[in-house]
N, C-alpha and C. Protein backbone atom coordinates (compact mmCIF):
# COMPACT_ATOMS: atom_id res chain seq x y z
N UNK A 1 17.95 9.47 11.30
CA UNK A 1 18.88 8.92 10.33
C UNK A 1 18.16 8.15 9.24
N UNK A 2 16.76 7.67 9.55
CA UNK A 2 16.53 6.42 8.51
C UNK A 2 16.02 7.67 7.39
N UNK A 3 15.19 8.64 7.93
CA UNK A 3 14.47 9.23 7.03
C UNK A 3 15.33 9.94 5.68
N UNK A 4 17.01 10.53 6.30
CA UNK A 4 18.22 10.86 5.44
C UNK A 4 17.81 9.87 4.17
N UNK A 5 18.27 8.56 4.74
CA UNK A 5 18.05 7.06 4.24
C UNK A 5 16.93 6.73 3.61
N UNK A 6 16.16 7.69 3.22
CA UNK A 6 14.91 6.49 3.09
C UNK A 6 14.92 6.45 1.76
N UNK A 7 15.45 6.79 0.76
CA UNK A 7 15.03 6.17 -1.05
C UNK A 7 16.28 4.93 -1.09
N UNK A 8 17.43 5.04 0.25
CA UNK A 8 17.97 3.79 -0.01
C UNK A 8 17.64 2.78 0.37
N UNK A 9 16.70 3.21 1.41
CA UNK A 9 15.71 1.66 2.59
C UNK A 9 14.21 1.85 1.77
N UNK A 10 14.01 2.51 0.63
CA UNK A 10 13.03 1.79 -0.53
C UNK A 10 13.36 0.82 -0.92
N UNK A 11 14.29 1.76 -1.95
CA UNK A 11 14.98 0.83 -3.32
C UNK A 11 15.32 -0.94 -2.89
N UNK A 12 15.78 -0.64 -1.44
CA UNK A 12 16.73 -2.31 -1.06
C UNK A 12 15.10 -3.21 -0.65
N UNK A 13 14.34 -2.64 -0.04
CA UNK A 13 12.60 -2.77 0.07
C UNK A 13 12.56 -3.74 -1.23
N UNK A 14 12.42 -2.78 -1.99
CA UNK A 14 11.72 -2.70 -3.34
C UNK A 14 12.32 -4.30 -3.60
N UNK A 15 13.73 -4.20 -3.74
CA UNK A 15 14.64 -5.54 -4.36
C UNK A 15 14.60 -7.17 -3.58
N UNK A 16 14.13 -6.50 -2.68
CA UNK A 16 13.84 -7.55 -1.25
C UNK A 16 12.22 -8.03 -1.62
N UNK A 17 11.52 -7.58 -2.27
CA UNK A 17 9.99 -7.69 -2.47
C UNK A 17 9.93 -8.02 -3.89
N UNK A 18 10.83 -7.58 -4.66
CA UNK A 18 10.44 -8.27 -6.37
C UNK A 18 10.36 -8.93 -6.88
N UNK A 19 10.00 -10.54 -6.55
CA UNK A 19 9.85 -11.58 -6.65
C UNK A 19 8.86 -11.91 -5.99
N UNK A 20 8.55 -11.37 -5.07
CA UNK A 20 7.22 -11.81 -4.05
C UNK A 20 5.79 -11.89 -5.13
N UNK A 21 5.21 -13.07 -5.30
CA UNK A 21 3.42 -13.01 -5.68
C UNK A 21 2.35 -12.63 -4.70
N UNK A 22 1.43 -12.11 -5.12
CA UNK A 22 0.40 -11.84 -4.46
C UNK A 22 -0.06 -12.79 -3.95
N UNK A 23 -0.50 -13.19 -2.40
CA UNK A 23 -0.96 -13.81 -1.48
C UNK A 23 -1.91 -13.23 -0.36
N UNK A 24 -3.13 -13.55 -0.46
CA UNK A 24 -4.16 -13.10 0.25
C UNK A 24 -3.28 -13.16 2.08
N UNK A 25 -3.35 -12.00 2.72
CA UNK A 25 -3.20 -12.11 4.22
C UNK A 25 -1.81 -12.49 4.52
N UNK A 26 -0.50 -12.15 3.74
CA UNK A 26 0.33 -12.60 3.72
C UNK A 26 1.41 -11.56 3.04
N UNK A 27 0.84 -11.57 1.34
CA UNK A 27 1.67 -10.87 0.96
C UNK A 27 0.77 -10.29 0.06
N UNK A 28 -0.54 -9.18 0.56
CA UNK A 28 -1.21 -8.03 -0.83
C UNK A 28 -0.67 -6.93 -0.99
N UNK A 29 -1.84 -5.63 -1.37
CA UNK A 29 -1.57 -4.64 -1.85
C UNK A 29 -0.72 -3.79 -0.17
N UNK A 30 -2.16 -3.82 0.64
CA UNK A 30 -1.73 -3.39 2.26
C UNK A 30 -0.28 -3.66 2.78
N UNK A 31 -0.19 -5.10 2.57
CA UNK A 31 0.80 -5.42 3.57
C UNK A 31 2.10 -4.83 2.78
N UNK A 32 2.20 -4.88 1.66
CA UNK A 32 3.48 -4.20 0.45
C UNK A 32 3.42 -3.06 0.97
N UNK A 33 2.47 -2.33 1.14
CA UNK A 33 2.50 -0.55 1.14
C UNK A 33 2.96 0.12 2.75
N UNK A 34 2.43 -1.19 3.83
CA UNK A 34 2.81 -0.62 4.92
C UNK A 34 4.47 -1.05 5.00
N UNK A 35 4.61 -2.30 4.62
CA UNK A 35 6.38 -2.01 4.46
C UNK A 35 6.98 -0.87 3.65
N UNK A 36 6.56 -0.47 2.86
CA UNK A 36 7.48 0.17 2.26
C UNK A 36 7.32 1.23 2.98
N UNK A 37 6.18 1.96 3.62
CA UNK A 37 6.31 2.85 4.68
C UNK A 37 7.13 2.99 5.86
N UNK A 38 7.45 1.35 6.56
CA UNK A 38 7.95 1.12 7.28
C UNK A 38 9.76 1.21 6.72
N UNK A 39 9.77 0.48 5.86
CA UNK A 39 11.16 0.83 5.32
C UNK A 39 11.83 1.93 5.19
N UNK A 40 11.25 2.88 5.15
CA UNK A 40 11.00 4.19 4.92
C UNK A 40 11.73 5.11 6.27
N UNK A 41 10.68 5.05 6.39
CA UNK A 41 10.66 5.71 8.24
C UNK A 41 10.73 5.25 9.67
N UNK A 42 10.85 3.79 9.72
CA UNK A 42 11.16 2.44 10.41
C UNK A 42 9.77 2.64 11.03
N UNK A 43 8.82 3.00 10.64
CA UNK A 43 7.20 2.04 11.52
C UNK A 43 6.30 2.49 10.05
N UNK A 44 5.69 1.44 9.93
CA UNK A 44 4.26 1.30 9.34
C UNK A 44 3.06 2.66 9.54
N UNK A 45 1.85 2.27 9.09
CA UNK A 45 0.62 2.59 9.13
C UNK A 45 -0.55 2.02 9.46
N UNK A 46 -0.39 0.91 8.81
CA UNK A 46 -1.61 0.04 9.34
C UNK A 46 -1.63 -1.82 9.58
N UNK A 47 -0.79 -1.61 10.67
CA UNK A 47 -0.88 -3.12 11.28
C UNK A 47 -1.67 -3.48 11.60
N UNK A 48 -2.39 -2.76 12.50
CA UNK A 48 -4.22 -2.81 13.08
C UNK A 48 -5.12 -3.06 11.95
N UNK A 49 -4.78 -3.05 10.66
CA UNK A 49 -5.83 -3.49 9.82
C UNK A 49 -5.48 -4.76 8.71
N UNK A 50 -4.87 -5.25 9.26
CA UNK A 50 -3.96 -6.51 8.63
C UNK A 50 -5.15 -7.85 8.71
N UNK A 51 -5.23 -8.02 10.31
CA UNK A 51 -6.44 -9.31 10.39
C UNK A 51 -5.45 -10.55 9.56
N UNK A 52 -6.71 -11.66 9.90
CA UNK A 52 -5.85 -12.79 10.09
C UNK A 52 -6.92 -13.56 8.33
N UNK A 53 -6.51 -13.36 7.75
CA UNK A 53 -7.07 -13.77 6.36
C UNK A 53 -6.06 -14.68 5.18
N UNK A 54 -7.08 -15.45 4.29
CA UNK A 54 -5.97 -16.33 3.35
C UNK A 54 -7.03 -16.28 1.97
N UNK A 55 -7.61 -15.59 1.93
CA UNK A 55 -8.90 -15.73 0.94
C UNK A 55 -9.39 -13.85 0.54
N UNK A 56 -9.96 -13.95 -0.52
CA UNK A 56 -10.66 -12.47 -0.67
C UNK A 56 -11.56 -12.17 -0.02
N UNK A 57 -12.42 -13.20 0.31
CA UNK A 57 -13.37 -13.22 0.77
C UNK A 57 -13.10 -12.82 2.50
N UNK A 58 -11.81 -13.47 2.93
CA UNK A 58 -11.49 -13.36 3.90
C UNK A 58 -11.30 -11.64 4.63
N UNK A 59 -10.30 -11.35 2.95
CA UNK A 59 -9.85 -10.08 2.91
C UNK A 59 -11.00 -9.22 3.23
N UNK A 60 -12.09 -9.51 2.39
CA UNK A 60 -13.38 -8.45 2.55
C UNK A 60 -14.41 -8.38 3.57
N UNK A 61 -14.50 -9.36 4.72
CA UNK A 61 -14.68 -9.41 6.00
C UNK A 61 -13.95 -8.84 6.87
N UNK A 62 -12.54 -8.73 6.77
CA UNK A 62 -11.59 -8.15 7.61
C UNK A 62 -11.64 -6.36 7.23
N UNK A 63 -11.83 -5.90 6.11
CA UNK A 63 -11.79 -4.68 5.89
C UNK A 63 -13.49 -4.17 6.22
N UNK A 64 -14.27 -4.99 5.85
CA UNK A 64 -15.60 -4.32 6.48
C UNK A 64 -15.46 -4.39 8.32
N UNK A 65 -14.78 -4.89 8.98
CA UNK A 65 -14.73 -4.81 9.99
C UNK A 65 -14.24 -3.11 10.42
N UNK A 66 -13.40 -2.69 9.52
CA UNK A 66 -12.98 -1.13 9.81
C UNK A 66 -13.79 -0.62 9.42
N UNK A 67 -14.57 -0.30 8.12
CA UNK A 67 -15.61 0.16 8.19
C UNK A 67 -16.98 0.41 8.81
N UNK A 68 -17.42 -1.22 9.06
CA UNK A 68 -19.05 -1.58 9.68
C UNK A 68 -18.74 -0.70 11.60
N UNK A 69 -17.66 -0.39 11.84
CA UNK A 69 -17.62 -0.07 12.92
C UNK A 69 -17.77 1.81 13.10
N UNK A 70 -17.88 1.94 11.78
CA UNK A 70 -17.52 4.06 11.39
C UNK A 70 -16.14 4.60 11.81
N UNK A 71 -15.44 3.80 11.52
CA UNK A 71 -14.28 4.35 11.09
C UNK A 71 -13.62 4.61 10.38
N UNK A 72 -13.78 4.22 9.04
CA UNK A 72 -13.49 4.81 8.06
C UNK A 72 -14.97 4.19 7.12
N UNK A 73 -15.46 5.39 5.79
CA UNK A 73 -16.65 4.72 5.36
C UNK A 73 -16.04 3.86 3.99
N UNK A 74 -14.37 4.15 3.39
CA UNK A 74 -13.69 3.48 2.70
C UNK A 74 -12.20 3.33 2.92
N UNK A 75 -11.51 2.46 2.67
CA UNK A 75 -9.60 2.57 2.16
C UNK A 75 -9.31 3.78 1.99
N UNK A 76 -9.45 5.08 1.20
CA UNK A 76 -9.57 6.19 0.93
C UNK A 76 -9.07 7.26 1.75
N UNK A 77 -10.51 7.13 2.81
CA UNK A 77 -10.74 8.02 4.02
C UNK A 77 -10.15 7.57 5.23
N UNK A 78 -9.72 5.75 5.17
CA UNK A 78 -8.39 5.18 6.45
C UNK A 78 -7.06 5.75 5.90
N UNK A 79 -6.73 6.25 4.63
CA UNK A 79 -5.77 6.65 4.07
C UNK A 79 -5.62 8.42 4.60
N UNK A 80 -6.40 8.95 3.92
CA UNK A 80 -6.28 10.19 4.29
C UNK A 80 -6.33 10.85 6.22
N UNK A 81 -6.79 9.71 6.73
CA UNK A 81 -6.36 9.76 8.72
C UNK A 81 -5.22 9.40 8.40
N UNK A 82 -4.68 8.57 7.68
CA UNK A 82 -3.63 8.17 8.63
C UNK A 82 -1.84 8.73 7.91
N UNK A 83 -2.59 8.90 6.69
CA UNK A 83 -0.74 9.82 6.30
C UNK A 83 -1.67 11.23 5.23
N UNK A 84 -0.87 12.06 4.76
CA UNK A 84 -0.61 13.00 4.45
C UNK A 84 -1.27 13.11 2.80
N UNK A 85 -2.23 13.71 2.29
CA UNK A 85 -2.11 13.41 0.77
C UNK A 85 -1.37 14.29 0.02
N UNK A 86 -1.35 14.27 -1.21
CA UNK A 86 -0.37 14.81 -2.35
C UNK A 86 -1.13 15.11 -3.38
N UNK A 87 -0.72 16.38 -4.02
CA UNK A 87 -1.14 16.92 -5.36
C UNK A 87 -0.57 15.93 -6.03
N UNK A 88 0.44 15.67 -5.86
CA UNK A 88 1.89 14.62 -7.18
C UNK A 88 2.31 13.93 -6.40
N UNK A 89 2.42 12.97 -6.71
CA UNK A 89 3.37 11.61 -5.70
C UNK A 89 4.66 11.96 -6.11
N UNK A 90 5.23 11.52 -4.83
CA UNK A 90 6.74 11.76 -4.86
C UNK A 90 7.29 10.33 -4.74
N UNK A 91 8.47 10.19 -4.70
CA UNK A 91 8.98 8.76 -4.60
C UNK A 91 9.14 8.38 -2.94
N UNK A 92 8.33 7.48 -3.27
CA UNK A 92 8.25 6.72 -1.81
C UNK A 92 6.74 7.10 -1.39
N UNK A 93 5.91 7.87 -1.87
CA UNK A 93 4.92 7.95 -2.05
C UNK A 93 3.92 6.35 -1.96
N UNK A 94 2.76 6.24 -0.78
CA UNK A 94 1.44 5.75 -1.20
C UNK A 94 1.08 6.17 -2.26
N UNK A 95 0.39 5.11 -3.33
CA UNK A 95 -0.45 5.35 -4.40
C UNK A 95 -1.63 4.55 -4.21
N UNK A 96 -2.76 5.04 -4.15
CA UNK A 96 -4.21 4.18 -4.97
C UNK A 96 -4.50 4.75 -6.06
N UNK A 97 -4.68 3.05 -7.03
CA UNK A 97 -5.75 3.47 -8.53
C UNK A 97 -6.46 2.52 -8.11
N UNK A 98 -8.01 3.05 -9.12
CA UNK A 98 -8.74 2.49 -8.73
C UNK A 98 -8.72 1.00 -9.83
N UNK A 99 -9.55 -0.03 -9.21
CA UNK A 99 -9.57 -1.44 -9.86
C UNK A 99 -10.93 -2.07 -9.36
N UNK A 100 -10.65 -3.07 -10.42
CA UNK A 100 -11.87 -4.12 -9.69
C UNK A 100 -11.84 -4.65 -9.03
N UNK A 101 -11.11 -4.69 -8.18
CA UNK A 101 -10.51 -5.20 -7.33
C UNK A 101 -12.22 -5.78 -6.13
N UNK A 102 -12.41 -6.86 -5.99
CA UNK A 102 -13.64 -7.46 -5.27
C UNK A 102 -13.46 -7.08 -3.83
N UNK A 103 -12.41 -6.49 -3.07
CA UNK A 103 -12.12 -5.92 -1.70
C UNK A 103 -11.87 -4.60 -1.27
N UNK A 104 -10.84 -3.67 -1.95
CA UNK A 104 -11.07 -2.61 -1.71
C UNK A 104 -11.34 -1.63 -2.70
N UNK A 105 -11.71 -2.18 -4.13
CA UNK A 105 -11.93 -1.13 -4.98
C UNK A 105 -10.85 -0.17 -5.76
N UNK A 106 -9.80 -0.42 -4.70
CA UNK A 106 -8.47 0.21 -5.30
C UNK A 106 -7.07 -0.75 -5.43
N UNK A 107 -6.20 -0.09 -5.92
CA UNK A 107 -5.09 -1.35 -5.58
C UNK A 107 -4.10 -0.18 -5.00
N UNK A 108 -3.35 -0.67 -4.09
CA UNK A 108 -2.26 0.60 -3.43
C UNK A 108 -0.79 0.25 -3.76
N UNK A 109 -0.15 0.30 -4.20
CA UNK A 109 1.28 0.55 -4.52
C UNK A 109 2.21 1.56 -3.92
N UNK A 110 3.33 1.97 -4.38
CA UNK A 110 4.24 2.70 -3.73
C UNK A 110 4.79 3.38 -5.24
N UNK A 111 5.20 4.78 -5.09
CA UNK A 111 5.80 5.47 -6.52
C UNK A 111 7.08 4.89 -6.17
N UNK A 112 7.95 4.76 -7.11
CA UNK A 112 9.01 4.56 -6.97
C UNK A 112 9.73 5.70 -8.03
N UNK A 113 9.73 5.52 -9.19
CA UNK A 113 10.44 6.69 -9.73
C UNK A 113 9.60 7.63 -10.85
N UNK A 114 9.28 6.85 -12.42
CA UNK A 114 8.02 7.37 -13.46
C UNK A 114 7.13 6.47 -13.13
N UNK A 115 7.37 5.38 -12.25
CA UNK A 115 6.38 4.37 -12.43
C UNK A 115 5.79 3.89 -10.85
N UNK A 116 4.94 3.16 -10.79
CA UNK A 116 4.81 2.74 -8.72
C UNK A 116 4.44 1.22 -9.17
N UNK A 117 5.17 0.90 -8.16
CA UNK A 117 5.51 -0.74 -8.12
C UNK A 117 3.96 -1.02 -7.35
N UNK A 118 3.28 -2.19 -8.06
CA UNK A 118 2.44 -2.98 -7.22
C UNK A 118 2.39 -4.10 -7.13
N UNK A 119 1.79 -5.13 -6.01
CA UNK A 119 2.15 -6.18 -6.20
C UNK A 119 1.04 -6.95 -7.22
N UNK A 120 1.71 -7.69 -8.22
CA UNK A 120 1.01 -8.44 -9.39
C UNK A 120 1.09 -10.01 -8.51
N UNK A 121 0.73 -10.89 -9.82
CA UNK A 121 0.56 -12.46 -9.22
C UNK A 121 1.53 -13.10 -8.98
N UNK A 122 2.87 -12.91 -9.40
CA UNK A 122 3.85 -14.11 -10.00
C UNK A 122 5.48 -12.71 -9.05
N UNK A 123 5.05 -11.38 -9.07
CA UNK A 123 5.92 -10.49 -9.27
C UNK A 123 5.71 -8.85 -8.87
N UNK A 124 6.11 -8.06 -8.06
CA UNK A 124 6.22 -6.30 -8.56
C UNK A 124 5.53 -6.65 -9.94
N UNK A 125 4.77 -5.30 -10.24
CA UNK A 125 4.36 -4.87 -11.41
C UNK A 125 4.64 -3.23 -11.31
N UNK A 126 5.28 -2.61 -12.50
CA UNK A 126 5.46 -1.48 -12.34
C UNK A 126 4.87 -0.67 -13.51
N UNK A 127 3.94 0.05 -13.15
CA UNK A 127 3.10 0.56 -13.88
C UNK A 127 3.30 2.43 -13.99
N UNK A 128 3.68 2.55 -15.14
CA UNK A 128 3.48 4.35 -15.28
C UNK A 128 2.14 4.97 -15.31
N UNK A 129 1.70 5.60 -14.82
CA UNK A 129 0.37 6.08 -13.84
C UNK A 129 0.42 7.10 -14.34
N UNK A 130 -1.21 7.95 -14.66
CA UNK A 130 -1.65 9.25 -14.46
C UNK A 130 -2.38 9.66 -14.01
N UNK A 131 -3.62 8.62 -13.44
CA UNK A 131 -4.22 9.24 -12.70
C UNK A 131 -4.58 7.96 -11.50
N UNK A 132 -4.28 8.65 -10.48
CA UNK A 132 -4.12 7.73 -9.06
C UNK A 132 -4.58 9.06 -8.15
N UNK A 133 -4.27 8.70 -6.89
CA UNK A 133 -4.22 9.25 -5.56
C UNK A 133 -3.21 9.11 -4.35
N UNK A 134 -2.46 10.01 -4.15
CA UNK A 134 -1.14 9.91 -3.05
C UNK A 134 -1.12 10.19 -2.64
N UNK A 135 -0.45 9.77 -1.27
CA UNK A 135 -0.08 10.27 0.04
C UNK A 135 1.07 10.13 0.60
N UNK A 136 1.82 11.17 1.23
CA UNK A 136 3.18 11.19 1.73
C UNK A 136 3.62 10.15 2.83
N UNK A 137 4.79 9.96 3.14
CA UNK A 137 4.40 8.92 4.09
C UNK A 137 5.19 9.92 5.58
N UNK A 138 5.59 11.02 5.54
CA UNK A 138 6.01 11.87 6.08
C UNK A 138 5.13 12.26 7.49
């Protein structure tokens, strides 16, 4: 039933999260993307890579921990194990673009319709995209 449901258990996601600022270990790119997965299809992707962090620095100890162990050699390649990729993002779609991001190099968002919501400082940021990388959450 949820999956029937799922651009309406986005969208209410989405409205439930648009006000939220970016907060290291609390509220980033990860933790936005596995809810909206979860909203989605009622379970996540990656709880196991959450870790207990409040800092970037924090952040980037906790993600070399998935790596330094060979399990994944980036975000990328933990992405492509663990859901489905896409020629074209669809809505409800994982997105990574890449950024400067000082932790994973990418920032991950969710498509929502022409544009994929990510989380900014203060707010959602919704950005119209052309070149990213997606994955289904199917």
């Amino acid at each position: 039933m949820r999956q029937l449901n799922a651009r309406y258990y986005l969208f209410n996601y989405i409205d439930e999260c648009h006000n939220k600022g970016f907060n290291w270990g609390r509220w980033d790119c990860l933790r936005f993307v596995d809810g909206a997965v979860k909203a989605q299809r009622g379970f996540g992707f990656a709880e196991d890579w959450f870790g207990s962090y409040t800092t970037a620095r924090g952040a980037a100890l906790n993600y070399a921990k998935i790596t330094r162990h060979g399990i994944y050699n980036n975000i990328i390649e933990g992405l492509d194990d663990r859901l489905n990729r896409l020629r074209q993002a669809q809505i409800g779609s994982v997105v990574a673009v890449k950024s400067d991001g000082e932790v994973l190099g990418y920032s991950l968002g969710i498509k929502v319709d022409e544009t994929c919501a990510f989380v900014g400082s203060e707010n959602l940021v919704f950005l119209n995209l052309n070149n990213y990388i997606s994955w289904s959450i199917e």
